[in-house]
C-alpha atoms as a PDB file:
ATOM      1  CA  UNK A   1    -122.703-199.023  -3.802  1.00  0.00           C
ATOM      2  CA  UNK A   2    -121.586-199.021  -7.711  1.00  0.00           C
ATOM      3  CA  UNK A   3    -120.152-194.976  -6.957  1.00  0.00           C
ATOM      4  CA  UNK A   4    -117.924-196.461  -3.808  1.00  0.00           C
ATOM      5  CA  UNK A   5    -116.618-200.181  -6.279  1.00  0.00           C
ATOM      6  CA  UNK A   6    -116.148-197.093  -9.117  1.00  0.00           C
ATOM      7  CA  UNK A   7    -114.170-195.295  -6.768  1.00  0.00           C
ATOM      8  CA  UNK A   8    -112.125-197.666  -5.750  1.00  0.00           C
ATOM      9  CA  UNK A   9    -111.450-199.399  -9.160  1.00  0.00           C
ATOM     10  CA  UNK A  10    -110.133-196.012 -10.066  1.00  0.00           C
ATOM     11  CA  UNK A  11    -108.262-195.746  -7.261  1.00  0.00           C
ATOM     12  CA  UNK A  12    -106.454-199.012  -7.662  1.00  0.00           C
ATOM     13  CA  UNK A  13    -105.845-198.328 -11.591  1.00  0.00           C
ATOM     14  CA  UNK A  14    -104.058-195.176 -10.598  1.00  0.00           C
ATOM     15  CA  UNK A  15    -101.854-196.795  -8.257  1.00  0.00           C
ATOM     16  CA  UNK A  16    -101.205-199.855 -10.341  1.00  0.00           C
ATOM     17  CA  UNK A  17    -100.028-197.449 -13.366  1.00  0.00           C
ATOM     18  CA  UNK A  18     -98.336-194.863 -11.301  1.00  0.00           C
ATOM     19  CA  UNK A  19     -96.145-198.177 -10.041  1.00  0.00           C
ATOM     20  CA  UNK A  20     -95.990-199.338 -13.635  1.00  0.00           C
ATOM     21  CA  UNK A  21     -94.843-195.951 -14.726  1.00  0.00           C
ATOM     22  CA  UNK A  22     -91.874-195.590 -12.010  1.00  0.00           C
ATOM     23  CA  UNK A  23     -90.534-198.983 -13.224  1.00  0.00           C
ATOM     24  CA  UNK A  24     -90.629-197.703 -16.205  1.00  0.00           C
ATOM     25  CA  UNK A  25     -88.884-195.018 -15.265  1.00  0.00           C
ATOM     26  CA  UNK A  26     -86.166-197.117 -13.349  1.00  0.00           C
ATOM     27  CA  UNK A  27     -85.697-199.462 -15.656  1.00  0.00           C
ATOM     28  CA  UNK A  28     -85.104-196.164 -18.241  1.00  0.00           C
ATOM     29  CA  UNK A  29     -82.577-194.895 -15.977  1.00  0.00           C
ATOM     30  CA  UNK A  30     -80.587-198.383 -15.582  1.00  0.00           C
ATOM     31  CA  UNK A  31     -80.358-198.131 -19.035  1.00  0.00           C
ATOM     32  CA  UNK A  32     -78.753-194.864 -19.576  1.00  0.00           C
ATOM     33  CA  UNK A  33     -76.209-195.297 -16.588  1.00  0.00           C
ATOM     34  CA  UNK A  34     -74.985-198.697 -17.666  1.00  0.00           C
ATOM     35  CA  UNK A  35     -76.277-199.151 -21.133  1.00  0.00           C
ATOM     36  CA  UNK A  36     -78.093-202.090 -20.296  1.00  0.00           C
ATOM     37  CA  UNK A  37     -81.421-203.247 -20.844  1.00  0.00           C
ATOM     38  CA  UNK A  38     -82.789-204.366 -17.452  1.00  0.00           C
ATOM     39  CA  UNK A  39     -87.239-204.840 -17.228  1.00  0.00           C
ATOM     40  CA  UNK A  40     -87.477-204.222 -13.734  1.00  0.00           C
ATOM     41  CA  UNK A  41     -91.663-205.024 -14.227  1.00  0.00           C
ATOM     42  CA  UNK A  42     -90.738-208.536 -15.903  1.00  0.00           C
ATOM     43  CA  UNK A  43     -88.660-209.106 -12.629  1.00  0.00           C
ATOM     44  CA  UNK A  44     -91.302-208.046 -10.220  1.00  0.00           C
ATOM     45  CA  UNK A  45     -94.082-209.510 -12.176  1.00  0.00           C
ATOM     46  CA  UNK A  46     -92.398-212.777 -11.828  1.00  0.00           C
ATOM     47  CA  UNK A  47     -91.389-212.469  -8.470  1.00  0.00           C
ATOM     48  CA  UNK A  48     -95.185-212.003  -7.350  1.00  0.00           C
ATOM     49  CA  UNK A  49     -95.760-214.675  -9.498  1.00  0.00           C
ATOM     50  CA  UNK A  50     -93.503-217.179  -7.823  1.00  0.00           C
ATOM     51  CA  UNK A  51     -94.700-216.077  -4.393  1.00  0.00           C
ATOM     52  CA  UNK A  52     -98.313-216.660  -5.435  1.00  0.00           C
ATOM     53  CA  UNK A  53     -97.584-220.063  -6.603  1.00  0.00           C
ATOM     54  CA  UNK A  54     -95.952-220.737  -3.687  1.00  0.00           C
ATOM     55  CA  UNK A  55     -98.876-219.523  -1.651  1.00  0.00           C
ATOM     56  CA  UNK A  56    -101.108-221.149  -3.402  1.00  0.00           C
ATOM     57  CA  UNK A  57     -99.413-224.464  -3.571  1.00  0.00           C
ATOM     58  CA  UNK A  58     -98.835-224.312   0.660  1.00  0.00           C
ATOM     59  CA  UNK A  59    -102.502-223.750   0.738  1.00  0.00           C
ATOM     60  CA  UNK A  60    -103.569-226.724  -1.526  1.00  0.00           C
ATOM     61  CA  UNK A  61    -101.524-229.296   0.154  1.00  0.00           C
ATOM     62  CA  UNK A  62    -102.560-228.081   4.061  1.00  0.00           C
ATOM     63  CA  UNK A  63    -106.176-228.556   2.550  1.00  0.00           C
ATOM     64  CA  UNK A  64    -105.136-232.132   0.849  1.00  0.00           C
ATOM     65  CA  UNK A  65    -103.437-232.856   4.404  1.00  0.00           C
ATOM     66  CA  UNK A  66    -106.374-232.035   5.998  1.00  0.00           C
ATOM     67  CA  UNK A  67    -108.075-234.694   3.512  1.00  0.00           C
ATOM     68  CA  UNK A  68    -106.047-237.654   5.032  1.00  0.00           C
END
């Protein structure tokens, strides 16, 4: 069981870094076709961010309806 949650944290790290990597990369190549200074992870970081409030915050007050 500890091989197969090993296997997949490994798996997951891979992906999460090759993602991180090709923002990288993006937000590189913004930069030396406009000169600008763009962090494309800051963007999508906060995007999931928002959407997981949001989520969360739906969930919380259907429960708290629920409640009443």
């Amino acid at each position: 069981m500890e091989d197969k949650l090993k296997e997949i944290y490994e798996k997951v790290t891979d992906v999460f870094f090759g993602i991180t990597k090709k923002m990288d990369d993006m937000s590189e190549r913004i930069f030396e076709e406009t000169g600008k200074k763009i962090n494309i992870k800051l963007i999508v970081l906060g995007v999931m961010l928002v959407i997981f409030v949001i989520i969360f915050v739906k969930s919380f007050l259907g429960w708290l309806w629920t409640l009443l």
